[in-house]
N, C-alpha and C. Protein backbone atom coordinates (compact mmCIF):
# COMPACT_ATOMS: atom_id res chain seq x y z
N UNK A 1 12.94 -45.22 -18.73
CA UNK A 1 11.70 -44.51 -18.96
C UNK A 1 10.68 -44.79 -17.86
N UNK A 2 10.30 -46.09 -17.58
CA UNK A 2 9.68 -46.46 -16.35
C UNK A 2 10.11 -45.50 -15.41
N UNK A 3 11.25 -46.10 -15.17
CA UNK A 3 12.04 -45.57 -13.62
C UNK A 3 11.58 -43.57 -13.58
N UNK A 4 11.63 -42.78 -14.78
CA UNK A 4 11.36 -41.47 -14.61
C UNK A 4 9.95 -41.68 -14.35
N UNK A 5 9.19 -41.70 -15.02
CA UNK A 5 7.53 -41.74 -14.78
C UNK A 5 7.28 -42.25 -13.09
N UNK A 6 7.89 -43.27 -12.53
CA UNK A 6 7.59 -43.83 -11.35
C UNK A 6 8.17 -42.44 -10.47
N UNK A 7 8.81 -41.67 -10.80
CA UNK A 7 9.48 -40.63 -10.02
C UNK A 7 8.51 -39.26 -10.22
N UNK A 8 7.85 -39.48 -11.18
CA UNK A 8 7.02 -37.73 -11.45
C UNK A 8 6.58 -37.81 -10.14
N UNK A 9 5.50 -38.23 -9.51
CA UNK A 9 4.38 -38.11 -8.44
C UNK A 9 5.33 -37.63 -7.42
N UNK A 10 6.47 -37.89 -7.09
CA UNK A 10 7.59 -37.37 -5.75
C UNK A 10 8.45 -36.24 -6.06
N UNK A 11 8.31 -35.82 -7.43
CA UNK A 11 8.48 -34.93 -8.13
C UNK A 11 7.84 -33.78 -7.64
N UNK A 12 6.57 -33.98 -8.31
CA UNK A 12 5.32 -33.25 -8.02
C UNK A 12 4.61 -32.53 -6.82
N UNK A 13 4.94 -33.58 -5.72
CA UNK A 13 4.86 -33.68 -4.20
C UNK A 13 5.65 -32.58 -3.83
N UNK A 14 7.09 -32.92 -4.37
CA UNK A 14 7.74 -31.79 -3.89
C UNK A 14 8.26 -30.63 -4.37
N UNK A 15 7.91 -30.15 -5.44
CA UNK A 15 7.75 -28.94 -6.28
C UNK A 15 6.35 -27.98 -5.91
N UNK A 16 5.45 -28.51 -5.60
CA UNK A 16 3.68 -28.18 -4.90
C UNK A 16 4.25 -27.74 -3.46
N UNK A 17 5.30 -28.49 -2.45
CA UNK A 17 5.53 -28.12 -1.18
C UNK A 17 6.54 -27.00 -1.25
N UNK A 18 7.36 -27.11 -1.84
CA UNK A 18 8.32 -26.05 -2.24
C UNK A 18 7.83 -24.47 -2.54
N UNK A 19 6.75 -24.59 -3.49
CA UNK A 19 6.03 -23.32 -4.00
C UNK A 19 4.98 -22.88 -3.02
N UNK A 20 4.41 -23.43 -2.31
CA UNK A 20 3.48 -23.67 -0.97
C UNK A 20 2.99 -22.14 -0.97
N UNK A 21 3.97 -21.30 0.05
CA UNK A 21 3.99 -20.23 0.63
C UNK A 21 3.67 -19.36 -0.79
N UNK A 22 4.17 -19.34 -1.77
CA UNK A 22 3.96 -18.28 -3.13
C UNK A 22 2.33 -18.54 -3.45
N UNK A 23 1.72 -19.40 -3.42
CA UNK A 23 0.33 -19.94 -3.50
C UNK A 23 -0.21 -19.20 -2.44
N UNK A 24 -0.15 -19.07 -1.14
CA UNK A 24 -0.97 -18.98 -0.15
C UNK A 24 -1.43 -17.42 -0.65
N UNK A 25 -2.41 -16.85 -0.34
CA UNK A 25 -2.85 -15.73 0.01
C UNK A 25 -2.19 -15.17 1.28
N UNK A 26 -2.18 -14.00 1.44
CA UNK A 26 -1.80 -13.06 2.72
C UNK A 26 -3.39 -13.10 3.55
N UNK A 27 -3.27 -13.51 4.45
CA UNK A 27 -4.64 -13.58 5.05
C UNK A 27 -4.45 -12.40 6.31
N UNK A 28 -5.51 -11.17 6.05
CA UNK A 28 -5.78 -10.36 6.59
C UNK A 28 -6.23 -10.43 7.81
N UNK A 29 -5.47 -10.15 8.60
CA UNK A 29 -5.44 -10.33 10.29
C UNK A 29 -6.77 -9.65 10.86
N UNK A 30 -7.35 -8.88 10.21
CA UNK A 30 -8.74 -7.89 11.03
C UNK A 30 -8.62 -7.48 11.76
N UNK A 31 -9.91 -7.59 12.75
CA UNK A 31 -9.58 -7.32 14.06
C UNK A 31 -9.31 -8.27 15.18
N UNK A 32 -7.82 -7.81 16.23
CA UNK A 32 -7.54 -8.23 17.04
C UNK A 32 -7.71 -7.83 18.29
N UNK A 33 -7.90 -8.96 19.13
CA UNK A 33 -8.52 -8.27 20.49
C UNK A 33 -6.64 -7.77 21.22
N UNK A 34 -6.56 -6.87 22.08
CA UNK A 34 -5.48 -6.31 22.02
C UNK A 34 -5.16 -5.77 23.94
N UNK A 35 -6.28 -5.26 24.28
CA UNK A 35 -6.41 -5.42 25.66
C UNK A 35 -7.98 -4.85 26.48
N UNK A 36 -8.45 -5.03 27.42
CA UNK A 36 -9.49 -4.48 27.96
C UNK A 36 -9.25 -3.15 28.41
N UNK A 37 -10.32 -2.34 28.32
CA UNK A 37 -10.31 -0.84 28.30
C UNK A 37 -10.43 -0.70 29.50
N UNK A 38 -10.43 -1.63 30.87
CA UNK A 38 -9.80 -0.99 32.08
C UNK A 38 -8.58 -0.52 32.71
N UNK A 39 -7.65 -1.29 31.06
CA UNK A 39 -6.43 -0.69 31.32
C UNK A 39 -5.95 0.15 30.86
N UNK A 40 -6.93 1.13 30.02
CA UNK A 40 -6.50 2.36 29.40
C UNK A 40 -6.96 3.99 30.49
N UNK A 41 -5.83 4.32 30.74
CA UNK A 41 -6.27 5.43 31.58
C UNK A 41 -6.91 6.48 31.16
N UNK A 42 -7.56 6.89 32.33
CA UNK A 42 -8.83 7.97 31.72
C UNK A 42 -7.81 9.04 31.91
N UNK A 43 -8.60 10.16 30.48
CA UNK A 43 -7.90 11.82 30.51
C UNK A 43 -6.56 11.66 29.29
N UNK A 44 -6.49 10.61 28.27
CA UNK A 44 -5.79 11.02 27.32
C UNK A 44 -4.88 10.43 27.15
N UNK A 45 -4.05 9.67 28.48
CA UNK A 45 -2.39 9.40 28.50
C UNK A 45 -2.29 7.99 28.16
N UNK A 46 -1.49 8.04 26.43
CA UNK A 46 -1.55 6.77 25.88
C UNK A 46 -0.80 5.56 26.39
N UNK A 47 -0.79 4.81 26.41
CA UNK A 47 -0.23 3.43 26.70
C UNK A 47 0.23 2.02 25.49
N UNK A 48 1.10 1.86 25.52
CA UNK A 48 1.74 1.18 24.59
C UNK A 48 1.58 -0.35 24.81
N UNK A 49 1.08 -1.55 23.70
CA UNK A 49 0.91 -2.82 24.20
C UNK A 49 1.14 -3.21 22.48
N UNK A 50 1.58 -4.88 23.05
CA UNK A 50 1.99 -5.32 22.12
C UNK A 50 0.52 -6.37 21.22
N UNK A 51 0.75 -6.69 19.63
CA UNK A 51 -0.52 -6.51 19.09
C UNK A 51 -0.20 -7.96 19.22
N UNK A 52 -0.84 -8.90 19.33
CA UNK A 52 0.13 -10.52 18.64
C UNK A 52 -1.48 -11.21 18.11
N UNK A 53 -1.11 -11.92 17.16
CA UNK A 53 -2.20 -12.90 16.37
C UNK A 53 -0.92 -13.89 15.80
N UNK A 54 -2.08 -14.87 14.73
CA UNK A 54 -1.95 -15.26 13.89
C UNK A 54 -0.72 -15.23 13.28
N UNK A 55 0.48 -15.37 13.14
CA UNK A 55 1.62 -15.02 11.83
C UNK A 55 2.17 -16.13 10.96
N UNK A 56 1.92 -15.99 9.81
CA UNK A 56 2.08 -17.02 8.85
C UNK A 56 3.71 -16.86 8.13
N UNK A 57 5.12 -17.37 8.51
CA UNK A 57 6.01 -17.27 8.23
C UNK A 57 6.51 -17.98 7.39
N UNK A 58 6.62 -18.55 6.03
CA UNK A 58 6.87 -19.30 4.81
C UNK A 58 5.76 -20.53 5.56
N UNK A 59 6.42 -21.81 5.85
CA UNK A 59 5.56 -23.08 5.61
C UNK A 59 5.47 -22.90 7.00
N UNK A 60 5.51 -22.28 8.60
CA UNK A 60 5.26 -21.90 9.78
C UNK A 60 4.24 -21.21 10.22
N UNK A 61 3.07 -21.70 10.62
CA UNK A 61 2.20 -20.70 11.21
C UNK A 61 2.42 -20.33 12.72
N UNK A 62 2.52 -19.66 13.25
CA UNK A 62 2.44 -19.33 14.92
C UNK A 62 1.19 -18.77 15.19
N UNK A 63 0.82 -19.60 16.40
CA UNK A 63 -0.75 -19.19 16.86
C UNK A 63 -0.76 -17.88 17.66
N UNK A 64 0.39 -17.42 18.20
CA UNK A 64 0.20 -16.29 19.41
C UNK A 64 1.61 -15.13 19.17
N UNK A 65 1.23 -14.82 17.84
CA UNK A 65 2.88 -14.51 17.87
C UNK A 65 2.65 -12.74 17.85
N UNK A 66 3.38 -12.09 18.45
CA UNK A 66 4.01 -10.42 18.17
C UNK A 66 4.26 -10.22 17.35
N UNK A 67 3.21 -9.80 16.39
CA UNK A 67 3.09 -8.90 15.01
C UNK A 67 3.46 -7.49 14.90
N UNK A 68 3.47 -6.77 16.21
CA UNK A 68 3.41 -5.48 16.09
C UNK A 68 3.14 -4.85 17.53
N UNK A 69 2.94 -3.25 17.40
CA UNK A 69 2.64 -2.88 18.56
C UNK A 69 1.82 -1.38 18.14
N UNK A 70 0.74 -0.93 19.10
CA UNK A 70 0.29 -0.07 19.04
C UNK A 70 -0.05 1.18 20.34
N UNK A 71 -0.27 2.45 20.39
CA UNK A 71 -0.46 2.77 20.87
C UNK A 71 -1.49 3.73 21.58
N UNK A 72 -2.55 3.38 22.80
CA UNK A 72 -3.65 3.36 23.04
C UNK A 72 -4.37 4.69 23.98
N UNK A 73 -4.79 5.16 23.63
CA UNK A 73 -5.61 6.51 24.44
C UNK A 73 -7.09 6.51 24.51
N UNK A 74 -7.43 6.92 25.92
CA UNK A 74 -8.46 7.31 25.67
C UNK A 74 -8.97 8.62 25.25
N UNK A 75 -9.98 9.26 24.39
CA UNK A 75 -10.43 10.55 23.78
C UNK A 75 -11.76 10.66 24.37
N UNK A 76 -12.46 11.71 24.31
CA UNK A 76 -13.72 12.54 24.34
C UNK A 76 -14.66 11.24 23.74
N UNK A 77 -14.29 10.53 22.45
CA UNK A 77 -15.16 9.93 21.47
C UNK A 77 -15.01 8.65 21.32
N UNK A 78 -13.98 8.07 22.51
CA UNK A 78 -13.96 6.77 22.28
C UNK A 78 -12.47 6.10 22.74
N UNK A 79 -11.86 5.67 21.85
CA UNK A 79 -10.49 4.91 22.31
C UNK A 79 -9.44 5.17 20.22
N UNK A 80 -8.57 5.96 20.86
CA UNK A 80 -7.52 6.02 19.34
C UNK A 80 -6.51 4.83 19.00
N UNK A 81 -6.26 4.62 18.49
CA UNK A 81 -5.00 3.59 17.90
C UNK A 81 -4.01 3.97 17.26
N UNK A 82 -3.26 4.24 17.65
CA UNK A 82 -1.59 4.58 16.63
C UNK A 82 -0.67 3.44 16.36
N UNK A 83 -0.63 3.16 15.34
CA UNK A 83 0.60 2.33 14.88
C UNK A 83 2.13 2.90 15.53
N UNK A 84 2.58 2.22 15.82
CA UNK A 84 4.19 2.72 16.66
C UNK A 84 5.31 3.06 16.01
N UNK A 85 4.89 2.43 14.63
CA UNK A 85 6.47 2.73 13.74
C UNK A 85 6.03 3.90 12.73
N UNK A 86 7.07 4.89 13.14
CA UNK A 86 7.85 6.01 12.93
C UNK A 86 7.37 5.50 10.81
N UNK A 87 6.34 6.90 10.45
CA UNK A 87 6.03 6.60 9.00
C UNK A 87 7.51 7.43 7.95
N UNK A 88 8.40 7.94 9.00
CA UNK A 88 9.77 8.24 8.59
C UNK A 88 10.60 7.00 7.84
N UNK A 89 10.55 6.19 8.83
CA UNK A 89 11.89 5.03 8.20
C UNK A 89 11.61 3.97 9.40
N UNK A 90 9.93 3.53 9.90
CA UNK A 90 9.66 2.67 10.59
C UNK A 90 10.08 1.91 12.07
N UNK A 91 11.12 2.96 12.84
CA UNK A 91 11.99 2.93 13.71
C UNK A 91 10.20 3.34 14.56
N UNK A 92 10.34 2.37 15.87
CA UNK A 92 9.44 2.91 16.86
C UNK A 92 9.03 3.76 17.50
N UNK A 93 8.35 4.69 17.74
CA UNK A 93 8.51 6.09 18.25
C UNK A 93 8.29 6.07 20.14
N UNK A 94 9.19 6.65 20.96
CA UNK A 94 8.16 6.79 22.28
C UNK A 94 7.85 7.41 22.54
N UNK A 95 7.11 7.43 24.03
CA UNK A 95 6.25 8.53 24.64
C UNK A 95 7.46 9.39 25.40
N UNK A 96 7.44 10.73 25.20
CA UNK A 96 8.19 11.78 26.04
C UNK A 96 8.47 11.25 27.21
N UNK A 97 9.36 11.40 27.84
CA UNK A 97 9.08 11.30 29.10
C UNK A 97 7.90 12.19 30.16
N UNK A 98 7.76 13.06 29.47
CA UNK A 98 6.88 14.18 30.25
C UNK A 98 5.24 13.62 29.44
N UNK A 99 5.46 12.64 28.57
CA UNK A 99 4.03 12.07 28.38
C UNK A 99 3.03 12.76 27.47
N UNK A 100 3.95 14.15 26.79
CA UNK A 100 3.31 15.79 26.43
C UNK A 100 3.13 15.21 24.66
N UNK A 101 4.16 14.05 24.10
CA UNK A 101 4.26 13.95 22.67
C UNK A 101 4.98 12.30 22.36
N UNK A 102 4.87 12.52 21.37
CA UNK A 102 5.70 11.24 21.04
C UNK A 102 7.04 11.65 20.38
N UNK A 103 7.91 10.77 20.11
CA UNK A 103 9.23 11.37 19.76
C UNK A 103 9.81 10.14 18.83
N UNK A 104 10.10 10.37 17.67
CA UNK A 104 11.30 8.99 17.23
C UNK A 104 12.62 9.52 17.26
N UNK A 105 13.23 8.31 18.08
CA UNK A 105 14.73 8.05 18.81
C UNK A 105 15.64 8.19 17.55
N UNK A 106 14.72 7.75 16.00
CA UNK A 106 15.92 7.62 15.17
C UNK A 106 16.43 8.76 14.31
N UNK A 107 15.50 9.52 13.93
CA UNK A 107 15.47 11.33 12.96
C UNK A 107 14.74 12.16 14.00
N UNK A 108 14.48 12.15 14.78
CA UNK A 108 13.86 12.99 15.75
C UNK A 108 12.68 13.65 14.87
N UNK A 109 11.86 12.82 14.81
CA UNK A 109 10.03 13.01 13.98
C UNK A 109 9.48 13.31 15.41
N UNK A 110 8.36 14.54 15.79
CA UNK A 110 8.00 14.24 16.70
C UNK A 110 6.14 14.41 16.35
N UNK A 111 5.55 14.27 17.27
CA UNK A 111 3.98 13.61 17.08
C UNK A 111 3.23 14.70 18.11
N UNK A 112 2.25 15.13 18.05
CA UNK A 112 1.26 15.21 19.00
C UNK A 112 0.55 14.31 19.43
N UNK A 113 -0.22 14.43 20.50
CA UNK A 113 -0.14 12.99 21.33
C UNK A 113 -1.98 12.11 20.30
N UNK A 114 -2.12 13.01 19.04
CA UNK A 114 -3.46 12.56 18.40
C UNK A 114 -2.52 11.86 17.28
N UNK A 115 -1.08 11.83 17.25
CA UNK A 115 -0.55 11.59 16.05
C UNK A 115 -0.21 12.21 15.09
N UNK A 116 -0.47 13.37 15.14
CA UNK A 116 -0.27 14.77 14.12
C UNK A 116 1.60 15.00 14.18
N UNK A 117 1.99 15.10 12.88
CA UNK A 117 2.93 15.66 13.03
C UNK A 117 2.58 17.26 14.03
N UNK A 118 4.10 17.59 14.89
CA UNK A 118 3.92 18.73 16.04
C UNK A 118 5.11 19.53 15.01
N UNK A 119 6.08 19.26 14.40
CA UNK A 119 7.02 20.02 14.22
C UNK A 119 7.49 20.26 12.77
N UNK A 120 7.32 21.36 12.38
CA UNK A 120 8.09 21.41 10.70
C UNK A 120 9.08 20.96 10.42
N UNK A 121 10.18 20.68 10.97
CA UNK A 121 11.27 20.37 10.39
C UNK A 121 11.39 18.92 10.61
N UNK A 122 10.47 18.10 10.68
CA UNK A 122 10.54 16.69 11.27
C UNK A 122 10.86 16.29 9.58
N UNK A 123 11.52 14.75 9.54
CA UNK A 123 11.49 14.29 8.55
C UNK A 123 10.49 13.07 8.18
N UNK A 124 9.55 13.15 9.24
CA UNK A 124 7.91 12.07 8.88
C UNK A 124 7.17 12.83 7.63
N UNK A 125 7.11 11.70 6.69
CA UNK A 125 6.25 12.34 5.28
C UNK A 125 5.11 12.32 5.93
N UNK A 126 4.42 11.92 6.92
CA UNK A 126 2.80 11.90 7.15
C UNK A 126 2.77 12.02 8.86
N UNK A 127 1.45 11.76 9.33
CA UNK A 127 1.51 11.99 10.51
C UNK A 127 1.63 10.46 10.66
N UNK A 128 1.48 9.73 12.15
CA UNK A 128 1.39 8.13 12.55
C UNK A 128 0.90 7.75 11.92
N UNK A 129 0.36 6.76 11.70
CA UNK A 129 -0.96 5.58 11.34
C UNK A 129 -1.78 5.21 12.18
N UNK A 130 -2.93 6.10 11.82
CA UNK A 130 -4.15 5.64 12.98
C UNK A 130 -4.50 4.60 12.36
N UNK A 131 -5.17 3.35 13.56
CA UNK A 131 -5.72 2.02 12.96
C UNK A 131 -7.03 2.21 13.36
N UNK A 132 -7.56 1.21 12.95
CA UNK A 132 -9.37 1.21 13.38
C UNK A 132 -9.29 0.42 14.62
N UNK A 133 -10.32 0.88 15.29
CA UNK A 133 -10.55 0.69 16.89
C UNK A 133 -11.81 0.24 17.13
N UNK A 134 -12.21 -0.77 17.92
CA UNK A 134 -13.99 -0.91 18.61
C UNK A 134 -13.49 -0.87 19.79
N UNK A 135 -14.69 -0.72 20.61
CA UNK A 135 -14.66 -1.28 22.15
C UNK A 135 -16.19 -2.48 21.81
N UNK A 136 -15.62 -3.70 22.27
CA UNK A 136 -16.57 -4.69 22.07
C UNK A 136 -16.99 -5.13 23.22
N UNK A 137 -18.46 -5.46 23.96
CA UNK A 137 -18.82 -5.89 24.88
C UNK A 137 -18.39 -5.29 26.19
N UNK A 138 -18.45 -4.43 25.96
CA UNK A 138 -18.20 -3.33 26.91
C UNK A 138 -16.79 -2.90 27.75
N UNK A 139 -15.75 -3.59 27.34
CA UNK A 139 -14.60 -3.35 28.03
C UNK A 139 -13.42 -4.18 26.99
N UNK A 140 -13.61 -4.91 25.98
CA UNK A 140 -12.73 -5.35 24.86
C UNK A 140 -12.37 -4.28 24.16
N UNK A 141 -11.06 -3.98 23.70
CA UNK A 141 -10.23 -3.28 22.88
C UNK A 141 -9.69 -3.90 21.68
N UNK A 142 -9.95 -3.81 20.21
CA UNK A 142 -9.83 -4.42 19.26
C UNK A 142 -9.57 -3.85 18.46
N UNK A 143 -7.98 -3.81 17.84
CA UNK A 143 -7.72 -2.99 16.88
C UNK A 143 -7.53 -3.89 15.63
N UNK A 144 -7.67 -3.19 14.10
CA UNK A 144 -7.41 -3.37 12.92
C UNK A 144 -5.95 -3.17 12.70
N UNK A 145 -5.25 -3.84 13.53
CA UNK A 145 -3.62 -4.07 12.91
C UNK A 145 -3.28 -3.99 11.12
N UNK A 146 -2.32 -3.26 11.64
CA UNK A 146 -1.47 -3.21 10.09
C UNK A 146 -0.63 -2.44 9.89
N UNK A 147 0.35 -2.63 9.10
CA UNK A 147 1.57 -1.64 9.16
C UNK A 147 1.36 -1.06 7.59
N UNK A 148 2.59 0.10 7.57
CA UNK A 148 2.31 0.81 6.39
C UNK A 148 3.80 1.00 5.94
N UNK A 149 3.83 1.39 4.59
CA UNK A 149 5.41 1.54 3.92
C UNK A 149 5.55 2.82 4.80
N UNK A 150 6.91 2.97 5.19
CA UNK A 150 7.50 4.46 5.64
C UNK A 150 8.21 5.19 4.84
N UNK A 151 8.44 6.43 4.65
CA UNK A 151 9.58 7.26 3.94
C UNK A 151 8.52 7.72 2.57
N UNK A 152 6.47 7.39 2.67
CA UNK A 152 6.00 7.61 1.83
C UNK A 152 4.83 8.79 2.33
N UNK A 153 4.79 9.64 1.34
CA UNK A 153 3.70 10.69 2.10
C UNK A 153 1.89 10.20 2.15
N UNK A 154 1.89 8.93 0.93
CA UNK A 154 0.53 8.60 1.25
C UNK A 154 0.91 6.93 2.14
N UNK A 155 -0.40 6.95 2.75
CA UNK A 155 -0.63 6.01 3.74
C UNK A 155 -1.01 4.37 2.57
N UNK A 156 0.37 3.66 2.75
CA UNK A 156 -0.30 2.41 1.89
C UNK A 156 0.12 1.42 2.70
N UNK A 157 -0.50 0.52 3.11
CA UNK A 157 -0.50 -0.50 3.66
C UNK A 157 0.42 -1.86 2.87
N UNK A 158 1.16 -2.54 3.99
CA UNK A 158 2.28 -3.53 3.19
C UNK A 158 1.29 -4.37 3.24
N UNK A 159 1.88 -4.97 2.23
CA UNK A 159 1.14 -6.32 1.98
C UNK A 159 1.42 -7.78 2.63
């Protein structure tokens, strides 16, 4: 009886470390700085960069890790953000070669270059995923990363 009681506390220790990650909250990445807007070319033609923060992987945090990727234009009104994965079945989409649309490699979904579905017979339930965008301090690019379920016609964000 001793001998169990002297064992709860290492018990305890490690049933609390075990469950760890189910405890934690999902901590919402915000905004990430992503690149300076001298490297976004003027007149429309988007550019693709990778998003990296924060990633919290069971009991692993990584300070600088590739979460994702987005893709960057400049507009009339500012700077757009497209999420890259295909809201079809999350496969990455690229830029045409002719630079005119976007295209996914995997069902052939194709995009106008604002993110709009371009084609009826595509099998994307929605258009891309625009993210939220600033330009901060005059040349910082900072997007609101986040991905979304695919194969769904409304836009819901994974958790």
């Amino acid at each position: 009886m001793v001998a169990a009681l002297a064992g709860l506390p290492a018990v305890g220790t490690g049933v609390t470390t075990l469950l760890d990650p189910l405890r934690r909250r999902r901590r919402d990445t915000g905004m990430v700085l992503v690149t300076r807007l001298a490297l976004l070319p003027e007149g429309g033609s988007p550019r693709k960069f990778t998003v990296r923060a924060e990633r919290v992987d069971g009991w692993t945090t990584y300070d600088d890790a590739a979460i994702g990727a987005v893709y960057l234009r400049r507009t009339g009104s500012g700077v757009q953000a497209l999420n890259v994965a295909c809201p079809h079945a999350g496969c990455f989409v690229n830029l045409a070669p002719d630079g005119s649309r976007f295209a996914c490699p995997c069902h052939k979904s194709s995009f106008d270059l604002d993110g709009r579905i371009n084609d009826p017979a595509s099998p994307a339930p929605r258009d891309m995923d625009a993210l939220d965008v600033q330009v901060r301090n005059g040349d910082e690019v900072w997007v609101g990363f986040r991905n979304f379920r695919p194969g769904q016609k409304e836009k819901t964000p994974v958790a």
